[in-house]
Protein backbone atom coordinates (compact mmCIF):
# COMPACT_ATOMS: atom_id res chain seq x y z
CA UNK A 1 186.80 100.70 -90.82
CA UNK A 2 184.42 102.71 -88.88
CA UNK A 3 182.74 103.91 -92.57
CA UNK A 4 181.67 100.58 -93.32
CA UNK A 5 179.29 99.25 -90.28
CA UNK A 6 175.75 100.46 -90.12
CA UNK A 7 173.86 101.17 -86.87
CA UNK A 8 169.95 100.30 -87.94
CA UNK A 9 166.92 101.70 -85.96
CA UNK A 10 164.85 98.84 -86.05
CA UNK A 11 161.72 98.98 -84.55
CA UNK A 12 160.11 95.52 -85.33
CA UNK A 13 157.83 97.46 -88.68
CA UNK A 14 157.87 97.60 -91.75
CA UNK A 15 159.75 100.71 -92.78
CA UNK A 16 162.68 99.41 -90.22
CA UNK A 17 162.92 96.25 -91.42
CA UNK A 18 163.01 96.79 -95.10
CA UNK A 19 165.76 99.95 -94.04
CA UNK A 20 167.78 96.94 -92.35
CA UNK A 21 167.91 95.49 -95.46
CA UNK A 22 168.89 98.04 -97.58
CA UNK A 23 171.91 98.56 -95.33
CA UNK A 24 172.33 94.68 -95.33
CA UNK A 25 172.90 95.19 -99.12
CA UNK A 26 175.20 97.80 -98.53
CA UNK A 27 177.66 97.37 -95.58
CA UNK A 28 180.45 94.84 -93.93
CA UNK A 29 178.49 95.01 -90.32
CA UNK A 30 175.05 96.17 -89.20
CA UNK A 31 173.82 96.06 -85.48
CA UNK A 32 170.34 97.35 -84.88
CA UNK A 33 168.80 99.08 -82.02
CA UNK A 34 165.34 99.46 -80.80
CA UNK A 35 163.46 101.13 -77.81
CA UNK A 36 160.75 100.43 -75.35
CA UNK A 37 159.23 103.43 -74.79
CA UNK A 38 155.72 102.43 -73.69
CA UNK A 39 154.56 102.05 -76.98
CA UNK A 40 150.73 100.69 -76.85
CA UNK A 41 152.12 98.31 -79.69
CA UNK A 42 154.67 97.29 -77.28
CA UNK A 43 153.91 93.80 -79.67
CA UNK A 44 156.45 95.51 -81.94
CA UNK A 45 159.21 94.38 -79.41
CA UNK A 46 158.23 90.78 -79.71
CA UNK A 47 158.34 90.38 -82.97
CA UNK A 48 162.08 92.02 -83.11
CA UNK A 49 163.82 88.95 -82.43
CA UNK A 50 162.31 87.23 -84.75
CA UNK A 51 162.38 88.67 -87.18
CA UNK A 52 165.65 88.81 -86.78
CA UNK A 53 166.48 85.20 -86.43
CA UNK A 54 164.25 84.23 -89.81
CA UNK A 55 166.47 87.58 -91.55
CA UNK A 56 169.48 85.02 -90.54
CA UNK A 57 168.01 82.14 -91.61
CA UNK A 58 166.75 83.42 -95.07
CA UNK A 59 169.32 85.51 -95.91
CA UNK A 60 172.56 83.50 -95.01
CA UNK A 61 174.62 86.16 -96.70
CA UNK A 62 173.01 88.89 -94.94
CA UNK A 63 173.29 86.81 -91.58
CA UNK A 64 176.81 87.06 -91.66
CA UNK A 65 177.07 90.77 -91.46
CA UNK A 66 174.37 91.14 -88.87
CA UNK A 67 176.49 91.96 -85.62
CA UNK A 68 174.07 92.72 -82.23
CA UNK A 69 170.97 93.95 -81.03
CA UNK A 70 170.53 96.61 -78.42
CA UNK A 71 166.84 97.33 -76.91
CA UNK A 72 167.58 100.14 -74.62
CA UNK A 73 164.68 101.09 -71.98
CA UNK A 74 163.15 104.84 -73.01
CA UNK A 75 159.99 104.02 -70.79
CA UNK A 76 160.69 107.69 -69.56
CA UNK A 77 159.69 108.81 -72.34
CA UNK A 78 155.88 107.18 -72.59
CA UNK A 79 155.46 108.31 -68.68
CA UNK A 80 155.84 112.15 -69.71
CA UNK A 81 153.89 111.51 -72.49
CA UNK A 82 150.14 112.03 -73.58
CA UNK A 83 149.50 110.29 -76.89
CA UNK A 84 147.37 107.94 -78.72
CA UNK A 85 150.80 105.84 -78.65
CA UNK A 86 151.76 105.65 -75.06
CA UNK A 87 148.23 105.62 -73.55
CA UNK A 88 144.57 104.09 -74.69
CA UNK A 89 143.64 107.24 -75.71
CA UNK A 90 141.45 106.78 -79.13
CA UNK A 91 143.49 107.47 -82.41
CA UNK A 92 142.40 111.34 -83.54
CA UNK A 93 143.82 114.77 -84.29
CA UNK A 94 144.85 116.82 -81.93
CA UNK A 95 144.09 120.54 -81.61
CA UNK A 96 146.93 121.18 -83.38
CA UNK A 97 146.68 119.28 -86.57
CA UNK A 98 148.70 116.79 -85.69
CA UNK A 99 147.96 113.76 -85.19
CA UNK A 100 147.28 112.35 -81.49
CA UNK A 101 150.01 109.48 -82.08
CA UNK A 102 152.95 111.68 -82.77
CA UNK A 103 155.11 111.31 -79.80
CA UNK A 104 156.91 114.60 -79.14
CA UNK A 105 161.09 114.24 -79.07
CA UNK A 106 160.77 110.32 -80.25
CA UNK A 107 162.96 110.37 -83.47
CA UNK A 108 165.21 113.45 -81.60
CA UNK A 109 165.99 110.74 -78.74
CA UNK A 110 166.32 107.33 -81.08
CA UNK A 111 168.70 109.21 -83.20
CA UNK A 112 170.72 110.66 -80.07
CA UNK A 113 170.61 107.52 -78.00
CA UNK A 114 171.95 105.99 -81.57
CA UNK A 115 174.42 108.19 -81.86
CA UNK A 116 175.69 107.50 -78.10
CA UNK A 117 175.85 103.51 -79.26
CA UNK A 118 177.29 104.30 -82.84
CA UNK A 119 180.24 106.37 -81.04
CA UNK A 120 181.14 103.41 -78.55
CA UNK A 121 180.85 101.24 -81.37
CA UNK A 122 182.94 102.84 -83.90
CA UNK A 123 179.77 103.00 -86.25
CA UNK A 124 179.46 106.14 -88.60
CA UNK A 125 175.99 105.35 -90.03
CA UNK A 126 173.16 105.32 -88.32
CA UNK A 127 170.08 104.18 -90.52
CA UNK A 128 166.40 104.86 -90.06
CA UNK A 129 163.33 104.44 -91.76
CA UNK A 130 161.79 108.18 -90.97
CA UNK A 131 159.71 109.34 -94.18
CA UNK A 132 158.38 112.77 -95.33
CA UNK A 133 156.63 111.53 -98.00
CA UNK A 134 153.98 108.97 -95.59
CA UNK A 135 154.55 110.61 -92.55
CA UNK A 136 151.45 111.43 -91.22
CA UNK A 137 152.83 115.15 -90.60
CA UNK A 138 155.12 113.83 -87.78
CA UNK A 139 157.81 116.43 -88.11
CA UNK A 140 160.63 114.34 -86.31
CA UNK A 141 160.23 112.84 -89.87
CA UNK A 142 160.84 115.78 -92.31
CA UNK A 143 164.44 115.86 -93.89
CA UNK A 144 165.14 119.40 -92.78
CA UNK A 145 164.67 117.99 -88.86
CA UNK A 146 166.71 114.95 -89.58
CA UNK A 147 169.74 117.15 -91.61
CA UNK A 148 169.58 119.31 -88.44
CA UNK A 149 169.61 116.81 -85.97
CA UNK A 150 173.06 115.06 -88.06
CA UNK A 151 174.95 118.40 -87.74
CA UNK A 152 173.74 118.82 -84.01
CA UNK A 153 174.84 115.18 -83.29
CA UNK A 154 178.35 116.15 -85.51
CA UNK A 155 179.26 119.42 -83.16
CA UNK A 156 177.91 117.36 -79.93
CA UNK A 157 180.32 114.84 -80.46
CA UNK A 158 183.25 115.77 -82.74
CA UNK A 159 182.22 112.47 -84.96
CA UNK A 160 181.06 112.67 -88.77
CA UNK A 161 178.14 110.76 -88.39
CA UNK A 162 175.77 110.06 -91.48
CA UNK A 163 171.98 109.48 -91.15
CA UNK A 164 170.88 107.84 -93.75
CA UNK A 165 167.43 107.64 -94.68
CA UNK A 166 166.65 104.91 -97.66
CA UNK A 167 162.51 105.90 -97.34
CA UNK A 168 162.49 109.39 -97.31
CA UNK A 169 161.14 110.81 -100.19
CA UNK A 170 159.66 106.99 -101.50
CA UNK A 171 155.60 106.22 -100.27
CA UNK A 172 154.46 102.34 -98.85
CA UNK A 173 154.14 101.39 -102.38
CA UNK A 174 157.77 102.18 -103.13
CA UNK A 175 159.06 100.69 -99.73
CA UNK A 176 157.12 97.25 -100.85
CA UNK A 177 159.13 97.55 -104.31
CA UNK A 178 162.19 98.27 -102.44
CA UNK A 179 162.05 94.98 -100.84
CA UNK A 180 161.89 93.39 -103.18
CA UNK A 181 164.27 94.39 -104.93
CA UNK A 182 166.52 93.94 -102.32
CA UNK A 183 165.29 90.56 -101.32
CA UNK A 184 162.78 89.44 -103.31
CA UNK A 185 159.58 87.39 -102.40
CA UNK A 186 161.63 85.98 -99.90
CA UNK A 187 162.15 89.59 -98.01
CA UNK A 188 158.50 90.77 -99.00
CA UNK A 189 156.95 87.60 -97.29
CA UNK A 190 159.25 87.61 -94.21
CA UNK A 191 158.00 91.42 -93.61
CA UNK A 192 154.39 90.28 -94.39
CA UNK A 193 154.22 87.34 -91.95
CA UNK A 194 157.29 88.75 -89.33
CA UNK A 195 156.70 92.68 -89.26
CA UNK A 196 154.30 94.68 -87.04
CA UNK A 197 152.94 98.17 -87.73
CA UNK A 198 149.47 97.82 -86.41
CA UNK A 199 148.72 100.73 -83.64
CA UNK A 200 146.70 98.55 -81.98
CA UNK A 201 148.78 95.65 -81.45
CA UNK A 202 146.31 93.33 -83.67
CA UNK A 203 148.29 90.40 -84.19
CA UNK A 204 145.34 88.07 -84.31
CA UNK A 205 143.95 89.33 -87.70
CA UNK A 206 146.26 88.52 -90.96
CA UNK A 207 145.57 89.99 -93.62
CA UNK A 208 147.61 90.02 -97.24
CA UNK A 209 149.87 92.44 -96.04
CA UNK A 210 150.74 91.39 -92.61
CA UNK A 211 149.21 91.33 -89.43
CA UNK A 212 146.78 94.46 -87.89
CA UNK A 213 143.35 95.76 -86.80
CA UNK A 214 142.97 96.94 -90.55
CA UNK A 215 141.58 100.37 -89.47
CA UNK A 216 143.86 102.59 -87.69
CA UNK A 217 145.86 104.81 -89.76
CA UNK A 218 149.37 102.46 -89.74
CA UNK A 219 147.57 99.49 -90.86
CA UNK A 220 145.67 102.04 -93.90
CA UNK A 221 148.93 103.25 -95.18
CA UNK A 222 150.37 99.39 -95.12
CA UNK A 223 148.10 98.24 -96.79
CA UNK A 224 147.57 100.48 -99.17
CA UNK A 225 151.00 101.01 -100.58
CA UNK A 226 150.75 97.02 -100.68
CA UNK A 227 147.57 96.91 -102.38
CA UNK A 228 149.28 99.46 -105.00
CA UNK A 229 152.50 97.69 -105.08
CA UNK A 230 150.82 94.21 -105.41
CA UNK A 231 148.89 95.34 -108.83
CA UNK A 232 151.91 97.12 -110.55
CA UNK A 233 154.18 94.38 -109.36
């Protein structure tokens, strides 16, 4: 039944790997995606796969639902861009509040290209780890954006697509919980040692949390919400 498989937008971080998870725990088949799209933490990527085999190896009963992996090629998209993400520009805020990572039409084109997979796939949810509450004022992550892109994606296709969004409205500290509950120390430790976040790439300095530089604002919201997870936990 096409209600019951999951399409997850995993990116290789955090937020997407404790989402795949949570719709681990909840459907008969998940497949993931993710997207090259120049990302300066193109690092992200590598870690993907394996992340994907220890998920498998861990989580036998999880493995068996976990169908395949599409990485589609959005290079386009870091070529037209000028961001903090997509070139070596230092991390800052742009004139216009925002912040100089925010990569305009990112989320907008995941969720589409998603969509285009989901339909050929017979897949009704597609699954993301957006977040309004730790967003950094990307607004590709606000609800309102992502309830408008569903009913776009709806009339665009004829399909009842449902994007669900597990993080939304929880911080880091919350998304740490959620792992565990979903997986326990098992789950929190394979995103620690087998997730990347870091801006930079850093996958030479480990730290508690995970790997990163430690100072960019990805690797401050990491490992903070771990730092307050870790105490109340």
């Amino acid at each position: 039944m096409p209600g019951e498989a999951a399409l997850v937008l995993f990116s290789g971080g955090q937020d997407s790997a404790t989402c795949l998870a949570w719709a681990l725990d909840r459907f008969k088949r998940v497949e993931t995606i993710g997207f090259d799209y120049g990302q300066r933490h193109r690092i992200e990527l590598d870690v993907r796969s394996r992340f994907l085999a220890e998920l498998r190896s861990a989580f036998p009963q999880w493995g068996s639902r976990l169908g395949e992996d599409h990485l589609l090629d959005l290079t386009s998209l870091g070529r037209i861009s000028d961001t903090a993400l997509t070139t070596g520009a230092a991390i800052a805020f742009a004139g216009s509040g925002l912040p100089n990572t925010f990569v305009p039409g990112r989320n907008l084109l995941f969720l589409t290209y998603a969509s285009a997979i989901a339909y050929r796939r017979e897949i009704k949810h597609l699954v993301t780890g957006v977040c309004e509450t730790d967003y950094s004022g990307y607004p590709d992550c606000r609800d309102d954006t992502i309830k408008a892109l569903q009913v776009a994606l709806n009339l665009g296709t004829e399909k009842r697509f449902v994007i669900d969004t597990p993080l939304m409205w929880i911080d880091k500290a919350a998304t740490w919980a959620l792992a565990n509950d979903l997986g326990g120390q098992a789950l929190v430790e394979l995103i620690v040692e087998h997730s990347h976040t870091c801006y930079q790439g850093d996958r030479e300095h480990r730290h508690a949390w995970g790997y990163g530089c430690g100072t960019c604002p990805a690797c401050e919201l990491r490992a903070g919400g771990f730092e307050v997870w870790s105490t109340v936990a």
